[in-house]
C-alpha atoms as a PDB file:
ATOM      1  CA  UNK A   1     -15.277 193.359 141.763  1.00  0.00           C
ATOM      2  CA  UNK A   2     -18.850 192.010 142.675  1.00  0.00           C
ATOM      3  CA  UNK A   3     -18.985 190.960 146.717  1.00  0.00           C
ATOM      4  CA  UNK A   4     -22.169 189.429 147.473  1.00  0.00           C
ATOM      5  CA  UNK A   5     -21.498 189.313 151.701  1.00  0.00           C
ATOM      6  CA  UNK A   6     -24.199 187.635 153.682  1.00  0.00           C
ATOM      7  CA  UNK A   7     -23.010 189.938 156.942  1.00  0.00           C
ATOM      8  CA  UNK A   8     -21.502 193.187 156.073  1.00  0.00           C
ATOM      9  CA  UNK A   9     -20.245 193.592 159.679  1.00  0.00           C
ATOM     10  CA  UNK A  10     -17.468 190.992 159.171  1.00  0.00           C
ATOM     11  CA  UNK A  11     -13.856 192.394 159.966  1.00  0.00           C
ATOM     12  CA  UNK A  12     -12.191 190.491 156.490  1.00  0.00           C
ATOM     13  CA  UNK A  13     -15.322 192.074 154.058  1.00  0.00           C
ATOM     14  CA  UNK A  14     -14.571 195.788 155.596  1.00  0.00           C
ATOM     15  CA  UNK A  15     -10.606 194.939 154.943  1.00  0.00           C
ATOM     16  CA  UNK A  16     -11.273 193.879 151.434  1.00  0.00           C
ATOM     17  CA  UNK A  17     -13.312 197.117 150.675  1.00  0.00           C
ATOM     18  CA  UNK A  18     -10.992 199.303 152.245  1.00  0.00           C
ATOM     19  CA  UNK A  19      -7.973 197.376 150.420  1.00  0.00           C
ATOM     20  CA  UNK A  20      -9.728 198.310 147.263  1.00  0.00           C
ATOM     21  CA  UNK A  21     -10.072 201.767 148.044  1.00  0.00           C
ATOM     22  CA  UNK A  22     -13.455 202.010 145.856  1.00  0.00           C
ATOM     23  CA  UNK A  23     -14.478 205.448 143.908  1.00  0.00           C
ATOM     24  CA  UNK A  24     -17.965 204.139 144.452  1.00  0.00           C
ATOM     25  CA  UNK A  25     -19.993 201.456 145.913  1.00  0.00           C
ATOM     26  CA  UNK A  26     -23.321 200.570 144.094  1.00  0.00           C
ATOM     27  CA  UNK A  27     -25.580 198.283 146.051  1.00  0.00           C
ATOM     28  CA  UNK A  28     -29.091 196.400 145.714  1.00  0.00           C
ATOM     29  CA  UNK A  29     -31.047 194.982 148.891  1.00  0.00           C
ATOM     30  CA  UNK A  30     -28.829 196.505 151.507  1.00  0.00           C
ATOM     31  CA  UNK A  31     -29.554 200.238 153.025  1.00  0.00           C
ATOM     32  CA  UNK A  32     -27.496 202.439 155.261  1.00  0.00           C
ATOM     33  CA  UNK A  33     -28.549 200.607 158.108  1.00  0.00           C
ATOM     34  CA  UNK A  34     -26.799 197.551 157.203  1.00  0.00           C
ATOM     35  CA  UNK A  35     -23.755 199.007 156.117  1.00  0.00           C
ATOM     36  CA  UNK A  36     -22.837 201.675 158.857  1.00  0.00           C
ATOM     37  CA  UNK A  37     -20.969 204.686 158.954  1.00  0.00           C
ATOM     38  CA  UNK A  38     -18.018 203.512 157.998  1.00  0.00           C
ATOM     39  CA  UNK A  39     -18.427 201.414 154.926  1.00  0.00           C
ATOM     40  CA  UNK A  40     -20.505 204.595 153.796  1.00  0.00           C
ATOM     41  CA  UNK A  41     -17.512 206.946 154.099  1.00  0.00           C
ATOM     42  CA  UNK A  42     -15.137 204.582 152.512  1.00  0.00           C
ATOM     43  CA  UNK A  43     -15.587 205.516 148.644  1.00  0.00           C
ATOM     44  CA  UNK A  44     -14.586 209.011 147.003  1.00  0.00           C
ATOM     45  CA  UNK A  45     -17.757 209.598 145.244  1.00  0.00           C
ATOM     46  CA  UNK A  46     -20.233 207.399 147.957  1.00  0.00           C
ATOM     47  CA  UNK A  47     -22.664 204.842 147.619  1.00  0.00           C
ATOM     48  CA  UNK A  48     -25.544 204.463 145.239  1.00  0.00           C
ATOM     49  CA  UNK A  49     -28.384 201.949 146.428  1.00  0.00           C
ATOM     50  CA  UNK A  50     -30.586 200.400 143.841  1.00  0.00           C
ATOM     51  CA  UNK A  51     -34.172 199.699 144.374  1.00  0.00           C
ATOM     52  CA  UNK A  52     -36.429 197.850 142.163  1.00  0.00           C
ATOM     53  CA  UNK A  53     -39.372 199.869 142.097  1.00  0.00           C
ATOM     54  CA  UNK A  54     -40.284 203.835 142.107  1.00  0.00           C
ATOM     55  CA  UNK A  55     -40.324 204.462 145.529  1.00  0.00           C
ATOM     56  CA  UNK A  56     -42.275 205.169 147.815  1.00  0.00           C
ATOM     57  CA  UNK A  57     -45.079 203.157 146.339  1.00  0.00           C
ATOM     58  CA  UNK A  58     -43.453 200.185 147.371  1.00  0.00           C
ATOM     59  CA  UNK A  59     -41.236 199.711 149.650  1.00  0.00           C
ATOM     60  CA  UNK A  60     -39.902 196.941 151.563  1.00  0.00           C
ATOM     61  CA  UNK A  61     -38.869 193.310 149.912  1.00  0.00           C
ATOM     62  CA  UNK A  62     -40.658 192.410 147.486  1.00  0.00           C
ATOM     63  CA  UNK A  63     -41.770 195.627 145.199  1.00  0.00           C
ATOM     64  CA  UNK A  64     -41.667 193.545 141.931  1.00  0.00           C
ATOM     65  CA  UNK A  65     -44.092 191.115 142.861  1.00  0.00           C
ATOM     66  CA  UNK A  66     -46.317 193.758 144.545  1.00  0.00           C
ATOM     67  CA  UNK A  67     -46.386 195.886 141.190  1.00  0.00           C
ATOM     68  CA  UNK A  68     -47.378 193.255 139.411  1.00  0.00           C
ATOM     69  CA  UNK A  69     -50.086 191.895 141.535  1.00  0.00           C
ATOM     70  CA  UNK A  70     -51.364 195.386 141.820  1.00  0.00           C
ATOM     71  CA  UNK A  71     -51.361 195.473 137.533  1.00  0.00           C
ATOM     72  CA  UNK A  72     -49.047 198.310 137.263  1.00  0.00           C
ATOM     73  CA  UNK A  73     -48.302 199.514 133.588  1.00  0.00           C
ATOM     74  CA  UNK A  74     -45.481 201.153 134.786  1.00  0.00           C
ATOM     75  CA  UNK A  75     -42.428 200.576 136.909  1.00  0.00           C
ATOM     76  CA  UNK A  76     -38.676 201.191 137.427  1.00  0.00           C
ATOM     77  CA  UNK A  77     -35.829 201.642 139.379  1.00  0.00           C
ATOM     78  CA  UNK A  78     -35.050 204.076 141.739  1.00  0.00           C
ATOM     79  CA  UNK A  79     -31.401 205.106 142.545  1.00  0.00           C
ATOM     80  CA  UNK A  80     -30.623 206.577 145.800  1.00  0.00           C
ATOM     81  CA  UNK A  81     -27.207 208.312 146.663  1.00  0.00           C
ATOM     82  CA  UNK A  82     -26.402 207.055 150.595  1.00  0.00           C
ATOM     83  CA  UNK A  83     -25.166 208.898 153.156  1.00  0.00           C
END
C-alpha cells in the first residue's frame, strides 16, 4: 500500500498503519521529526527514509535542482534507516 498523507499526525492515518501492521515503512520527503516516536516503532524491521541526493552535500528540499545547477557529474540516493 502507497499512503501519500499530507499530516502524518492524523488519528485515522496512524490507525491505518497500525491496522496494517507493516514489516517496514520506506519513506521520501518526511524525516523522524514528522513522523514521531510512535509511527517509528510501529514496523518489525523500521523505517527507511529516501533522499534524493548523497548527503550531506545537499540537504534540505530541493537537492536535485541544486546538483544540477552546481554541474555535478555525479549523484544518487541516499538511504537512511530511522530511528
Amino acid at each position: 500500500t502507497v499512503l501519500q498523507p499530507q499530516d502524518l499526525t492524523l488519528p485515522d492515518l496512524q490507525r491505518v498503519l497500525q491496522n496494517a501492521a507493516p514489516d517496514l515503512i520506506v519513506v521520501a520527503a518526511y524525516g523522524p521529526p514528522f513522523l514521531g516516536p510512535e509511527l517509528l516503532k510501529l514496523p518489525r524491521f523500521g523505517c527507511l527514509n529516501l533522499h534524493p541526493s548523497l548527503l550531506p552535500k545537499y540537504r534540505g528540499a530541493s537537492p536535485i535542482p541544486g546538483a544540477i545547477l552546481n554541474g555535478e557529474k555525479e549523484t544518487g540516493v541516499t538511504i537512511i534507516r530511522l530511528s
